[in-house]
N, C-alpha and C. Protein backbone atom coordinates (compact mmCIF):
# COMPACT_ATOMS: atom_id res chain seq x y z
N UNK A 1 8.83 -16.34 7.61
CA UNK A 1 8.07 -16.63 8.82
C UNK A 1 7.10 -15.48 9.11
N UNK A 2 5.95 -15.99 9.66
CA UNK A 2 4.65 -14.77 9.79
C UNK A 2 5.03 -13.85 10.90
N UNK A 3 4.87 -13.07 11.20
CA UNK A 3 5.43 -12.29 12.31
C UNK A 3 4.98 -12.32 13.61
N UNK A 4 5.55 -12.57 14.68
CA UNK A 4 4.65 -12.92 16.17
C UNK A 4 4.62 -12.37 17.19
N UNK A 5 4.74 -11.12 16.46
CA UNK A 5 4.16 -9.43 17.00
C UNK A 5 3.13 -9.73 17.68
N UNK A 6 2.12 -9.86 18.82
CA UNK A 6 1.16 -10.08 19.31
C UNK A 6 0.41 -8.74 18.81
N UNK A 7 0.64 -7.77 18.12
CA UNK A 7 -0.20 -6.81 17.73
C UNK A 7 -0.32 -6.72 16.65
N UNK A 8 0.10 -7.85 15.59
CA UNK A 8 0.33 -7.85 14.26
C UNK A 8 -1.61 -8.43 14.58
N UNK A 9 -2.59 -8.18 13.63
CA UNK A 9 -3.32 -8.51 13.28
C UNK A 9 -3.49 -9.95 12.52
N UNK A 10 -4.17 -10.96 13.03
CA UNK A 10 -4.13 -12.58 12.44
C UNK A 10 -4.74 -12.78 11.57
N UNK A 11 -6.27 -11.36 11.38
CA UNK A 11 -6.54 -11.55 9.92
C UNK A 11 -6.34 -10.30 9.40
N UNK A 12 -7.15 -9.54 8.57
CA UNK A 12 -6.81 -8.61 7.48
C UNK A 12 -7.22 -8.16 6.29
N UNK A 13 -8.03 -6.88 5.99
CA UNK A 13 -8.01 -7.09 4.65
C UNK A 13 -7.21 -5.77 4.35
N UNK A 14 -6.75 -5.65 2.99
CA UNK A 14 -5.91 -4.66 2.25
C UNK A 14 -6.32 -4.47 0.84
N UNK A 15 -6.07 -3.00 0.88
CA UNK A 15 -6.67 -2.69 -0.61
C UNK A 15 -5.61 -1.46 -0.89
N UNK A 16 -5.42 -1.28 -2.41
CA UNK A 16 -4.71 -0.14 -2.95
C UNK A 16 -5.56 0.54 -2.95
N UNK A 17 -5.16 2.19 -2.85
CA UNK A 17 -5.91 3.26 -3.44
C UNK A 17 -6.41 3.04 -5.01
N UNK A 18 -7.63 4.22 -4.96
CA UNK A 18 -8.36 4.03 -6.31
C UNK A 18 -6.98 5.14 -7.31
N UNK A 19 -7.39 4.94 -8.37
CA UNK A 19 -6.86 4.84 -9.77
C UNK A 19 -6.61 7.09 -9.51
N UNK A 20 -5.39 7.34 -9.92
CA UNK A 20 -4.76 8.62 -9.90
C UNK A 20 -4.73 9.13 -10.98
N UNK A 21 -4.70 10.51 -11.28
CA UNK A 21 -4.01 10.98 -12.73
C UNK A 21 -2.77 10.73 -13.37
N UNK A 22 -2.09 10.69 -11.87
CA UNK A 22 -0.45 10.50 -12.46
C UNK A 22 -0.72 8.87 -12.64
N UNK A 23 -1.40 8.38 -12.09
CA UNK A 23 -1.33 6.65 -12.69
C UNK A 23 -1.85 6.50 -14.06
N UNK A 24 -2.44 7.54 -14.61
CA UNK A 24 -2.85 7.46 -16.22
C UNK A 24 -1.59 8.10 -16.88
N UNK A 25 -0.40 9.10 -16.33
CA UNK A 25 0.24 9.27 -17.10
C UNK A 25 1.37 8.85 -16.57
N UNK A 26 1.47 7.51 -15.72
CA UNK A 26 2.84 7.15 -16.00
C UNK A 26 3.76 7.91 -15.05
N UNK A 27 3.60 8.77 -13.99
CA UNK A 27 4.22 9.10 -12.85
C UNK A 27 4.40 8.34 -12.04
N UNK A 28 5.82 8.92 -11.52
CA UNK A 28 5.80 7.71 -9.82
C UNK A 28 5.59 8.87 -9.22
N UNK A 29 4.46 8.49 -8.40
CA UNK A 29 3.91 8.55 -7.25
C UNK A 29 4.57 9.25 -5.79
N UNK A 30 5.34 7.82 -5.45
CA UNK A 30 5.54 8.36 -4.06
C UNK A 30 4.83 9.07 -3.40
N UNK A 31 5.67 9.41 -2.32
CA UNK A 31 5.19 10.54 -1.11
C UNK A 31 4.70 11.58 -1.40
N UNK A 32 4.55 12.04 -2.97
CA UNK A 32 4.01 13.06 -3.56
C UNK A 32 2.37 12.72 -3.70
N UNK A 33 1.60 13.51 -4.33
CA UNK A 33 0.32 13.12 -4.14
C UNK A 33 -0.19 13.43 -5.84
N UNK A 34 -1.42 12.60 -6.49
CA UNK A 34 -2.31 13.22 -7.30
C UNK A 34 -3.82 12.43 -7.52
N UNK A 35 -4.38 13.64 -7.89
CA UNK A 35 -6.57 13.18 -7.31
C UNK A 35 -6.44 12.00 -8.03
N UNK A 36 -7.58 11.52 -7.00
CA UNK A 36 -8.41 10.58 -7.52
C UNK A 36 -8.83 10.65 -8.74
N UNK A 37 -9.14 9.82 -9.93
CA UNK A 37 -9.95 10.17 -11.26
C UNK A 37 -11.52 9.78 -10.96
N UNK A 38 -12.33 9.49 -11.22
CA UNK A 38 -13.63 9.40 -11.88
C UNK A 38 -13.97 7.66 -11.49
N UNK A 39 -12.33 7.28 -12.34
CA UNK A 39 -12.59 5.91 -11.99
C UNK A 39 -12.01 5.53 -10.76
N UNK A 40 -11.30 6.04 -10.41
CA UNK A 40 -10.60 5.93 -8.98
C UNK A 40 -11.28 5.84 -8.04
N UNK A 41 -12.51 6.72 -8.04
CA UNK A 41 -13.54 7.00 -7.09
C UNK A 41 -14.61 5.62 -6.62
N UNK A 42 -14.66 5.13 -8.08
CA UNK A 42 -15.82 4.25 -8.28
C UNK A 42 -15.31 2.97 -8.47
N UNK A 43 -13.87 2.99 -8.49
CA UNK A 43 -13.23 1.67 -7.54
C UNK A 43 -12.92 1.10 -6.14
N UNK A 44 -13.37 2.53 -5.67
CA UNK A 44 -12.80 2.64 -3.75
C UNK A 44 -14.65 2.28 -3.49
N UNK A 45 -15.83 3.02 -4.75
CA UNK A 45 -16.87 2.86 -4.07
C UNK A 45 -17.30 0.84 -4.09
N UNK A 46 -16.70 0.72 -5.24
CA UNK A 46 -16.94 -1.17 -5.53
C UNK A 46 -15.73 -1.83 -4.55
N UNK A 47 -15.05 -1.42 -4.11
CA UNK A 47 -14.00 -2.36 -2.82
C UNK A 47 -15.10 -2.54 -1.63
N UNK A 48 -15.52 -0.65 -1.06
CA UNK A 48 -16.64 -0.72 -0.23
C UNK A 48 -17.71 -1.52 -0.30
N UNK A 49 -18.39 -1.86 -1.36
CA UNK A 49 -19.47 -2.44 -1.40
C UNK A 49 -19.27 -3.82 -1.16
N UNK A 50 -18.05 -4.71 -1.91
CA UNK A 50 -17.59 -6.02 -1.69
C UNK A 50 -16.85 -6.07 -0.18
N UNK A 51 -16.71 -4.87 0.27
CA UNK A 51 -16.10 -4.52 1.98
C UNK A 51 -17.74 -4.91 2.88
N UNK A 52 -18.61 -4.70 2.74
CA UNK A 52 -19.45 -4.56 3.40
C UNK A 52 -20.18 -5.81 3.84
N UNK A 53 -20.29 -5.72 5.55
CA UNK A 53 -20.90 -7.21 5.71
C UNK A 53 -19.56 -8.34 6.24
N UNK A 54 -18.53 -7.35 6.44
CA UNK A 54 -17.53 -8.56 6.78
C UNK A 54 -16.98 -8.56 7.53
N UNK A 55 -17.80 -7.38 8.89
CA UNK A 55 -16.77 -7.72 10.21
C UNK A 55 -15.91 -6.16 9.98
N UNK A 56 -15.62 -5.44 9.85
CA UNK A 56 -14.35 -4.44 9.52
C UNK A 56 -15.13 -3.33 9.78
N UNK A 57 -14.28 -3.37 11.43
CA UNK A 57 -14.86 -2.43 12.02
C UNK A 57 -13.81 -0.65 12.47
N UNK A 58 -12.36 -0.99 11.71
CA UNK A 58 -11.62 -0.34 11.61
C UNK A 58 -10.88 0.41 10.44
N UNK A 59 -10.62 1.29 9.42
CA UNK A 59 -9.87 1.59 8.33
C UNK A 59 -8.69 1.90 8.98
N UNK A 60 -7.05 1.47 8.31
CA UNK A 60 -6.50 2.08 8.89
C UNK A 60 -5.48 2.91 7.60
N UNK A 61 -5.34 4.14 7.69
CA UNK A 61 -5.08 4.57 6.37
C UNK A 61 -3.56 4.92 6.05
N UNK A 62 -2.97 5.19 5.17
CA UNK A 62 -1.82 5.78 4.70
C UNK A 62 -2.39 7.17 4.84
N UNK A 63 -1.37 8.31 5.30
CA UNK A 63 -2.00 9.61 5.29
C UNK A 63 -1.70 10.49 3.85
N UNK A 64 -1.27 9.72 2.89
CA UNK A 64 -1.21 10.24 2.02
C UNK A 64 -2.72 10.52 1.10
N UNK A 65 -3.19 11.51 0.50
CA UNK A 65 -4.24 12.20 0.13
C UNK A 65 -5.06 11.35 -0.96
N UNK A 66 -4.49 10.47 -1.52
CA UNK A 66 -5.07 9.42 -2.65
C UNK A 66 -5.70 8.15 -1.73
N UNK A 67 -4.80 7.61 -0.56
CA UNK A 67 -5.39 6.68 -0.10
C UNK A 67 -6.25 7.14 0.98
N UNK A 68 -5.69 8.38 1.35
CA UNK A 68 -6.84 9.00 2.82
C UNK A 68 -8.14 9.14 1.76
N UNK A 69 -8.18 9.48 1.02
CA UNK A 69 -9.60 9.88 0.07
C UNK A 69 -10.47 8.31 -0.23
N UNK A 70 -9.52 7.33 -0.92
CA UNK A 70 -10.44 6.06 -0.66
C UNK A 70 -10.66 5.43 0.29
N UNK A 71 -9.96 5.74 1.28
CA UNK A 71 -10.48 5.19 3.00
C UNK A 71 -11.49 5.91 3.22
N UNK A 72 -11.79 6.94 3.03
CA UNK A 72 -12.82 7.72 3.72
C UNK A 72 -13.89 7.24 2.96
N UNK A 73 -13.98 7.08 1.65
CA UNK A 73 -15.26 6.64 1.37
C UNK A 73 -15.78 4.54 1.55
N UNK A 74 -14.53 4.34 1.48
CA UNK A 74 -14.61 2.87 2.35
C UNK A 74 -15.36 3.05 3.74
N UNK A 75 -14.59 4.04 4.67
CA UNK A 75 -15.30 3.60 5.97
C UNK A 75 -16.45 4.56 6.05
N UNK A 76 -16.84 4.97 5.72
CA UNK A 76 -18.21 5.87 5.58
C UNK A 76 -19.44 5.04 5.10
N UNK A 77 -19.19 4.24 3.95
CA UNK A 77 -19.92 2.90 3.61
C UNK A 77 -19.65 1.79 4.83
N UNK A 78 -18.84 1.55 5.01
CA UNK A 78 -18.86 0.66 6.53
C UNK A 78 -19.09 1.06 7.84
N UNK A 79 -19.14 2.28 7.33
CA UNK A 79 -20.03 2.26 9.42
C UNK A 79 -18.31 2.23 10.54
N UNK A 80 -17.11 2.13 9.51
CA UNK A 80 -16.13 2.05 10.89
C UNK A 80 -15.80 3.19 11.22
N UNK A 81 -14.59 3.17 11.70
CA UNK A 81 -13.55 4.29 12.05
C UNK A 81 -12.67 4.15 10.96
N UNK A 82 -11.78 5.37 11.35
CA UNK A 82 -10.64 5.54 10.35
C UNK A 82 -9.36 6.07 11.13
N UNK A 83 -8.78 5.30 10.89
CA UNK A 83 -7.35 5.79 11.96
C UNK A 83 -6.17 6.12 10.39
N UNK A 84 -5.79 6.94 10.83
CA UNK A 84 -4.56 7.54 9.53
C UNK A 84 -2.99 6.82 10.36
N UNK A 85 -1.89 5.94 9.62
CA UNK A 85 -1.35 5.22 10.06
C UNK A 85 -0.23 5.82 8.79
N UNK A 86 1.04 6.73 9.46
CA UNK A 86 2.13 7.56 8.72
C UNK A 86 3.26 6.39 8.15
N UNK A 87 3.07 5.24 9.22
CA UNK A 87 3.60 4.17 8.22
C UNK A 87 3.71 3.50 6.85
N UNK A 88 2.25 3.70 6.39
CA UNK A 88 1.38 2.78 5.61
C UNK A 88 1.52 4.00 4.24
N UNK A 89 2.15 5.10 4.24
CA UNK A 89 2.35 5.66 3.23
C UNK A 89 3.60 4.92 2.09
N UNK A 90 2.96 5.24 0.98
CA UNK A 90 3.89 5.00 -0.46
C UNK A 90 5.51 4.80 0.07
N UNK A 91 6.59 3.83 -0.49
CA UNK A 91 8.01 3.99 -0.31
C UNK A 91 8.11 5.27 -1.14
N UNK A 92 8.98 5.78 -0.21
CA UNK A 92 9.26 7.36 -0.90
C UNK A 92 10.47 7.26 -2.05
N UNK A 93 9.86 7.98 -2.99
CA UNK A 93 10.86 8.07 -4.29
C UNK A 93 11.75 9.21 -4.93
N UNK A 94 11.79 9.91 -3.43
CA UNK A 94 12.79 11.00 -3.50
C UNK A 94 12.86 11.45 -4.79
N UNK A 95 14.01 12.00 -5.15
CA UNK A 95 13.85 12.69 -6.62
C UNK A 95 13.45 12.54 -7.68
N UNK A 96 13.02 11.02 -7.53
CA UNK A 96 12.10 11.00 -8.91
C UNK A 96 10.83 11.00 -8.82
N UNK A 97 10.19 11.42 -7.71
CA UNK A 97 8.51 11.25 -6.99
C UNK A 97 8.30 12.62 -8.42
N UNK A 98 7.03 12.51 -8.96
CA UNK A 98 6.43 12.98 -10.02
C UNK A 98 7.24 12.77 -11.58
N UNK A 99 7.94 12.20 -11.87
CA UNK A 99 8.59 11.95 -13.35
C UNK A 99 7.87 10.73 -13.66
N UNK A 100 8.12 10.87 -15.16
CA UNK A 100 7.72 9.07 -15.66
C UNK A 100 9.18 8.70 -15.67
N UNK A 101 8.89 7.48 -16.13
CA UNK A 101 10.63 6.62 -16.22
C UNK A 101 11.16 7.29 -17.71
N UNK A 102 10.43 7.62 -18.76
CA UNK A 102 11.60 8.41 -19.48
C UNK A 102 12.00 9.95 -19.31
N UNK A 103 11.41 10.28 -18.39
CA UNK A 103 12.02 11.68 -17.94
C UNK A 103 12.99 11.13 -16.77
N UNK A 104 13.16 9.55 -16.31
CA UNK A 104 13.97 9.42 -15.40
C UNK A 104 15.53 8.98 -16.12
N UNK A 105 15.15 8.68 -17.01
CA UNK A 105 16.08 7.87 -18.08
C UNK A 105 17.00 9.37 -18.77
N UNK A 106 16.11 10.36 -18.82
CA UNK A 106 17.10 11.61 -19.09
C UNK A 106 18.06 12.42 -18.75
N UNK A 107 17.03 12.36 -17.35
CA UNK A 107 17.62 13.00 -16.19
C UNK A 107 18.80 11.85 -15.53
N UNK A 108 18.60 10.58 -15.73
CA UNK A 108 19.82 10.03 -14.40
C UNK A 108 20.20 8.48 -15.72
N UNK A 109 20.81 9.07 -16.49
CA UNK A 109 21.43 7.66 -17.40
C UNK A 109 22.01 6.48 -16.33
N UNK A 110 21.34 4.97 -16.73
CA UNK A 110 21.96 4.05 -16.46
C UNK A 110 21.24 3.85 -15.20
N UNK A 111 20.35 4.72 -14.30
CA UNK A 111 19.49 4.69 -13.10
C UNK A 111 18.94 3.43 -12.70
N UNK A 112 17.91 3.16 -14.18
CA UNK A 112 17.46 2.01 -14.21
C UNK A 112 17.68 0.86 -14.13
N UNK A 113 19.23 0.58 -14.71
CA UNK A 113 19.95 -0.73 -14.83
C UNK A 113 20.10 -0.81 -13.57
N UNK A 114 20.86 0.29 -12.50
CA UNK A 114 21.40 0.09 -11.30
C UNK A 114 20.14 -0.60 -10.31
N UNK A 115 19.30 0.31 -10.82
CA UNK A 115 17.86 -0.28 -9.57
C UNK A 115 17.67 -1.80 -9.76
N UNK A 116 17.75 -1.92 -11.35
CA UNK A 116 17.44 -3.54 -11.26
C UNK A 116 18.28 -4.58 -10.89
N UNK A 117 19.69 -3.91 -10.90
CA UNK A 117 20.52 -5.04 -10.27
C UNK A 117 20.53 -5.29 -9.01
N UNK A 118 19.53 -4.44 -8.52
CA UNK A 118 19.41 -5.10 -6.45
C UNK A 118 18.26 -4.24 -6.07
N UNK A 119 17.11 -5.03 -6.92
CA UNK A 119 15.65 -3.89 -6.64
C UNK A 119 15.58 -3.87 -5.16
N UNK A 120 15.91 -4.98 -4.51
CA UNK A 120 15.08 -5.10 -3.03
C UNK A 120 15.95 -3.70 -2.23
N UNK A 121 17.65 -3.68 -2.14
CA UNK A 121 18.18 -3.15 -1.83
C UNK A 121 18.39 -1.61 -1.73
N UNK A 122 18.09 -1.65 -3.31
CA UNK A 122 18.36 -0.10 -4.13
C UNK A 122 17.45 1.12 -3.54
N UNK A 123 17.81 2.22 -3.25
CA UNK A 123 16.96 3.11 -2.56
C UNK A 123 17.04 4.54 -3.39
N UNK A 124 15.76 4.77 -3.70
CA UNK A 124 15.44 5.59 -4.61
C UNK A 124 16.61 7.33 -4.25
N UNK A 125 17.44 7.88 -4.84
CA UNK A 125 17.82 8.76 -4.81
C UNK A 125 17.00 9.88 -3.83
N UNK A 126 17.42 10.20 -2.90
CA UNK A 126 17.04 10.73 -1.77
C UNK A 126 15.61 10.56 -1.10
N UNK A 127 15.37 8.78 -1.50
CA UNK A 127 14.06 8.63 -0.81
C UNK A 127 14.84 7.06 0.02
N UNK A 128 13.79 6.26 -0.37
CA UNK A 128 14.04 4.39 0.73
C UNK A 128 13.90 3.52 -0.51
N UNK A 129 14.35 2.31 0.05
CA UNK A 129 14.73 1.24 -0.87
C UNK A 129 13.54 0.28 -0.17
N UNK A 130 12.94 -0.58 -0.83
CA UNK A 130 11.59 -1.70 -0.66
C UNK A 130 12.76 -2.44 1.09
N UNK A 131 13.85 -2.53 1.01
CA UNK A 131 14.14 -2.89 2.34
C UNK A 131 13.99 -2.20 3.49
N UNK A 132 13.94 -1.00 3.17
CA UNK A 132 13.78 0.15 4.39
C UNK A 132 12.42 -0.10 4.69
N UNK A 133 11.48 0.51 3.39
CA UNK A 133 10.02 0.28 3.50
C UNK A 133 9.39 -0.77 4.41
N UNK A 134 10.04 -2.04 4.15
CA UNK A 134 9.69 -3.09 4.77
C UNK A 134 9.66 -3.06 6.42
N UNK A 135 10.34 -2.66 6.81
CA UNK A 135 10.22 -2.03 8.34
C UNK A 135 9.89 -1.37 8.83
N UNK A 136 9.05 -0.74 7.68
CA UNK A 136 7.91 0.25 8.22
C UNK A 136 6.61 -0.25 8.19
N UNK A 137 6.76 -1.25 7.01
CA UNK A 137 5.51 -1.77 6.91
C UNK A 137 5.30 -2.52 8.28
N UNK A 138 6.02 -3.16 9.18
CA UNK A 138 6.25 -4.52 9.97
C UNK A 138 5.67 -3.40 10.98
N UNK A 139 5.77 -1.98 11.40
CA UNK A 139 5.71 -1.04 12.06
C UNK A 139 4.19 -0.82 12.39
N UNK A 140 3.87 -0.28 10.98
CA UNK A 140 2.64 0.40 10.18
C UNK A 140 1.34 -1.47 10.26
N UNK A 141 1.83 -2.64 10.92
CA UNK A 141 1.05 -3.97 11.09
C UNK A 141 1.06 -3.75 12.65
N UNK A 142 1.84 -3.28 13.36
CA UNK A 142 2.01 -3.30 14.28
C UNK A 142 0.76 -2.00 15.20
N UNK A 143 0.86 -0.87 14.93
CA UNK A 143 0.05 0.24 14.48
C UNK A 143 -1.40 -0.31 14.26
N UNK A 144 -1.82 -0.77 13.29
CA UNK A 144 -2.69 -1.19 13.42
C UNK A 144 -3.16 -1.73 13.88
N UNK A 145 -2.77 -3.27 14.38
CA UNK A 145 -3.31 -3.93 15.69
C UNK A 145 -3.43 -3.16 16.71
N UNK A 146 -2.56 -2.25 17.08
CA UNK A 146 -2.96 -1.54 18.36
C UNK A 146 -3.98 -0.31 18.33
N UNK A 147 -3.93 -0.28 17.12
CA UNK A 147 -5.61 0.86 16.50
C UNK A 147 -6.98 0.29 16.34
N UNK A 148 -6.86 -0.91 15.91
CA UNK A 148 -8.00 -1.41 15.33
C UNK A 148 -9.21 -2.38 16.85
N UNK A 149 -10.44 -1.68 16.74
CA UNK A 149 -11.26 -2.71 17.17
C UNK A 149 -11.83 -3.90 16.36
N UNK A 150 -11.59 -5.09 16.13
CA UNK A 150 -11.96 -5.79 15.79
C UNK A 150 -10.65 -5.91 14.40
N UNK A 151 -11.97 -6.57 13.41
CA UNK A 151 -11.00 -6.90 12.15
C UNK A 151 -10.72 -5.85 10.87
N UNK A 152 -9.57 -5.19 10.95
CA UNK A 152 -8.84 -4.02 10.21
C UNK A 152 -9.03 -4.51 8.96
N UNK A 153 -9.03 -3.01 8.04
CA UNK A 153 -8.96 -3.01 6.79
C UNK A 153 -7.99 -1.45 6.67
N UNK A 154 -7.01 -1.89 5.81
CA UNK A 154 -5.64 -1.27 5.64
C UNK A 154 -5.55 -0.58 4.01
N UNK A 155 -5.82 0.69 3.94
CA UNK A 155 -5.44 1.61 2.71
C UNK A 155 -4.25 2.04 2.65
N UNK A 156 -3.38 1.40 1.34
CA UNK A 156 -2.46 2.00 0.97
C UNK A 156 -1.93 1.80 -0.01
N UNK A 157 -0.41 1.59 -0.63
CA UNK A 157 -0.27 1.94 -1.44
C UNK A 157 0.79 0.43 -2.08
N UNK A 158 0.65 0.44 -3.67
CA UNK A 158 1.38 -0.66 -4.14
C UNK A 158 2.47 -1.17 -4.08
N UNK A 159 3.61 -0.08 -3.87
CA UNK A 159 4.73 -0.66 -2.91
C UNK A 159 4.82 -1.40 -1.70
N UNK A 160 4.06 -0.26 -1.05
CA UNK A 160 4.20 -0.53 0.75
C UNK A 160 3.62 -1.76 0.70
N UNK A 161 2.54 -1.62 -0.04
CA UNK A 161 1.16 -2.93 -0.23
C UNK A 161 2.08 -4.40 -0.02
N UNK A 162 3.30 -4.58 -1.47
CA UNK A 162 3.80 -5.88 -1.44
C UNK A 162 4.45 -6.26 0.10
N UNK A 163 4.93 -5.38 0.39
CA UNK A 163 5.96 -5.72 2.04
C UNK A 163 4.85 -5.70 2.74
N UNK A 164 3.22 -4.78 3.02
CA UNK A 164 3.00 -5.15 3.94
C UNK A 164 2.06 -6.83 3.69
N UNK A 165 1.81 -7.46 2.34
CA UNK A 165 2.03 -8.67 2.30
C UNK A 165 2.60 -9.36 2.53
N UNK A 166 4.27 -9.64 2.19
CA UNK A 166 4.75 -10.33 2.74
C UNK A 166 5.25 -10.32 3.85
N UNK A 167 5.18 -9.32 4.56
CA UNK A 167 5.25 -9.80 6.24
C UNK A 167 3.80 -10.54 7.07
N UNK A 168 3.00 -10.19 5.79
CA UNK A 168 1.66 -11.09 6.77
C UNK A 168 1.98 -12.43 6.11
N UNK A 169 2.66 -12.69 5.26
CA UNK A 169 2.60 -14.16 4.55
C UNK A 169 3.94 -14.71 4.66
N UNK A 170 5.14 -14.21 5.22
CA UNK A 170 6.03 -14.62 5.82
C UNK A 170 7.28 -15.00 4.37
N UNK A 171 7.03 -14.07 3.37
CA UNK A 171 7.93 -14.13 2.06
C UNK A 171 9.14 -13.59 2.02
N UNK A 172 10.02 -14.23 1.49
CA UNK A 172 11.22 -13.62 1.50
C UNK A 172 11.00 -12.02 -0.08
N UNK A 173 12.70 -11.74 -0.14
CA UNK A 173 12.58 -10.63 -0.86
C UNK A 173 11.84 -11.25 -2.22
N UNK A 174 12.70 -11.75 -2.69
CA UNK A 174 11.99 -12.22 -4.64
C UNK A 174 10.42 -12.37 -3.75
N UNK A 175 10.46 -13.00 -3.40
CA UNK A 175 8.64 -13.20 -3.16
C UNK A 175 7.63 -12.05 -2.62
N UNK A 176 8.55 -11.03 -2.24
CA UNK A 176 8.05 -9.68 -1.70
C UNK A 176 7.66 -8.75 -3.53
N UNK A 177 8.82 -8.88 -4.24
CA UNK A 177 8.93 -8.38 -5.10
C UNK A 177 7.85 -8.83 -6.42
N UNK A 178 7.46 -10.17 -6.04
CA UNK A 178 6.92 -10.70 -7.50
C UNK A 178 5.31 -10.50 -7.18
N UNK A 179 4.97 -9.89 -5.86
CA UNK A 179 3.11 -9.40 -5.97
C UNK A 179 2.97 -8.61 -6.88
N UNK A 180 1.68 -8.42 -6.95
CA UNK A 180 1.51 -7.13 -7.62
C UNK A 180 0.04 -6.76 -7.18
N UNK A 181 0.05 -5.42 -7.03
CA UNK A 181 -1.44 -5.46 -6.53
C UNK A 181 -1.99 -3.49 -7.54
N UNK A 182 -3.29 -4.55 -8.21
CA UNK A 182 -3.81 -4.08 -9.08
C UNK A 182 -5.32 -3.02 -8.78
N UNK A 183 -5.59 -1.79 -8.85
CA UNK A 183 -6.54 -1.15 -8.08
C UNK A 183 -7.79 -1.92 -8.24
N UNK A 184 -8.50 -1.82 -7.68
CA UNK A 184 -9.72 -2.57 -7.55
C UNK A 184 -9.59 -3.80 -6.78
N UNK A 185 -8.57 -4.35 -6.51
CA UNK A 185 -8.69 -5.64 -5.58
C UNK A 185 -8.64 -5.69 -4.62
N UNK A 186 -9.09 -6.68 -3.16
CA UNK A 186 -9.23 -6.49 -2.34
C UNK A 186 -8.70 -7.92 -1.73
N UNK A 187 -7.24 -7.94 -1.11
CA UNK A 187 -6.64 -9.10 -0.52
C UNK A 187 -7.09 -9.29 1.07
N UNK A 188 -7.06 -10.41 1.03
CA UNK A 188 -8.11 -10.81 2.63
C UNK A 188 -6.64 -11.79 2.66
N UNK A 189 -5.93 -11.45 4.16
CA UNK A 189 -4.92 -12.71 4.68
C UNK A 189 -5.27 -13.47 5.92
N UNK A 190 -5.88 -14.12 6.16
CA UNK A 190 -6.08 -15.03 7.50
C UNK A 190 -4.84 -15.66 7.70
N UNK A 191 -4.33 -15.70 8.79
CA UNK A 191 -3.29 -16.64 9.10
C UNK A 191 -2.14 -16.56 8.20
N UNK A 192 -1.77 -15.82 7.59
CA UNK A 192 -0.68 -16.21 6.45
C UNK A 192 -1.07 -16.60 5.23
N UNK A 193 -2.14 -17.08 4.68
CA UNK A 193 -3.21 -17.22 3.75
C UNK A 193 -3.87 -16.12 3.32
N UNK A 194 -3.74 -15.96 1.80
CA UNK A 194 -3.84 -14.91 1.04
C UNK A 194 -5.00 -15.42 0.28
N UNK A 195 -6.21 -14.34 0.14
CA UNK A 195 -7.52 -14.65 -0.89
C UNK A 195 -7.71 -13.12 -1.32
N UNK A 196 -8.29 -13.30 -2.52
CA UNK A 196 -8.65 -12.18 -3.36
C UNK A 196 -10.11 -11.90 -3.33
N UNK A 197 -10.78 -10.98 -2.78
CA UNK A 197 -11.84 -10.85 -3.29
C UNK A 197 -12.42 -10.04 -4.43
């Protein structure tokens, strides 16, 4: 069910941050941070450009340093504001925030199997599990409606990204779990209705 938060925003657009170093080598991320690349840059500048002209008169950002960096050049091309929203940051991946998965596979045998037997549930070794996240995201929708003049546009990150989809599209977990959101795209939700631009 869509959420009937009167501050949840009815439309929406959302975009991942542009493209990282550690996303070329296979790091998780998390609450940890790494730059923008080259192409990273010039994917936040082509979201902006397909951003422009559509009403979005608000950014509202993850304060983490990858997505604060492509918000800023989003709303600088749009003429909005930029509100930094501590919700809308990455699910945190506690001790494994900067490893790839086979330095995770070294360090914590059998890790992996466990996560997959209850991804929604499972909460990263001294970080949150996509269920925790999810109530931040519902938080971090909430936040924004009460930030935004007019129609918001939301930087953040591919975790947080799926939950804060499916609370605008009213999905259960498997359906939270099976998005995927790829840099460069730009999801527009009206009403519970999901379009790609």
């Amino acid at each position: 069910m869509i959420p009937q938060d009167r501050h949840v925003p009815e439309r929406v657009f959302l975009v991942r941050h542009g493209q990282t170093v550690w996303n070329l080598e296979h790091r998780l991320q998390g609450q940890l941070d790494s730059a923008l690349t080259a192409d990273g840059i010039a994917q936040a500048t082509s979201m902006a450009d397909r951003l422009a002209g559509l009403g979005i008169r608000t950014v509202c950002s993850s304060p983490l340093g990858r997505a604060l960096r492509t918000a800023v050049i989003i709303a600088e091309r749009l003429g909005a504001d930029l509100v930094e929203v501590p919700e809308l940051a990455e699910v945190h991946h506690g001790e494994l925030a900067g490893m790839t998965w086979d330095e995770i596979d070294a360090a914590y045998p059998g890790i992996r199997e466990e996560r997959a037997s209850n991804r929604y549930g499972w909460a990263f070794p001294g970080g949150e599990s996509y269920a925790q996240a999810r109530a931040r995201a519902r938080k971090a929708l909430s936040s924004c409606g009460w930030a935004s003049a007019g129609l918001p546009l939301l930087v953040s990150h591919e975790m947080i990204g799926r939950m804060l989809r499916a609370e605008l599209r009213g999905l259960d977990a498997p359906g939270a779990l099976a998005l995927r959101h790829p840099h460069q795209v730009v999801f527009e939700i009206d009403h519970g209705i999901e379009t790609m631009r």
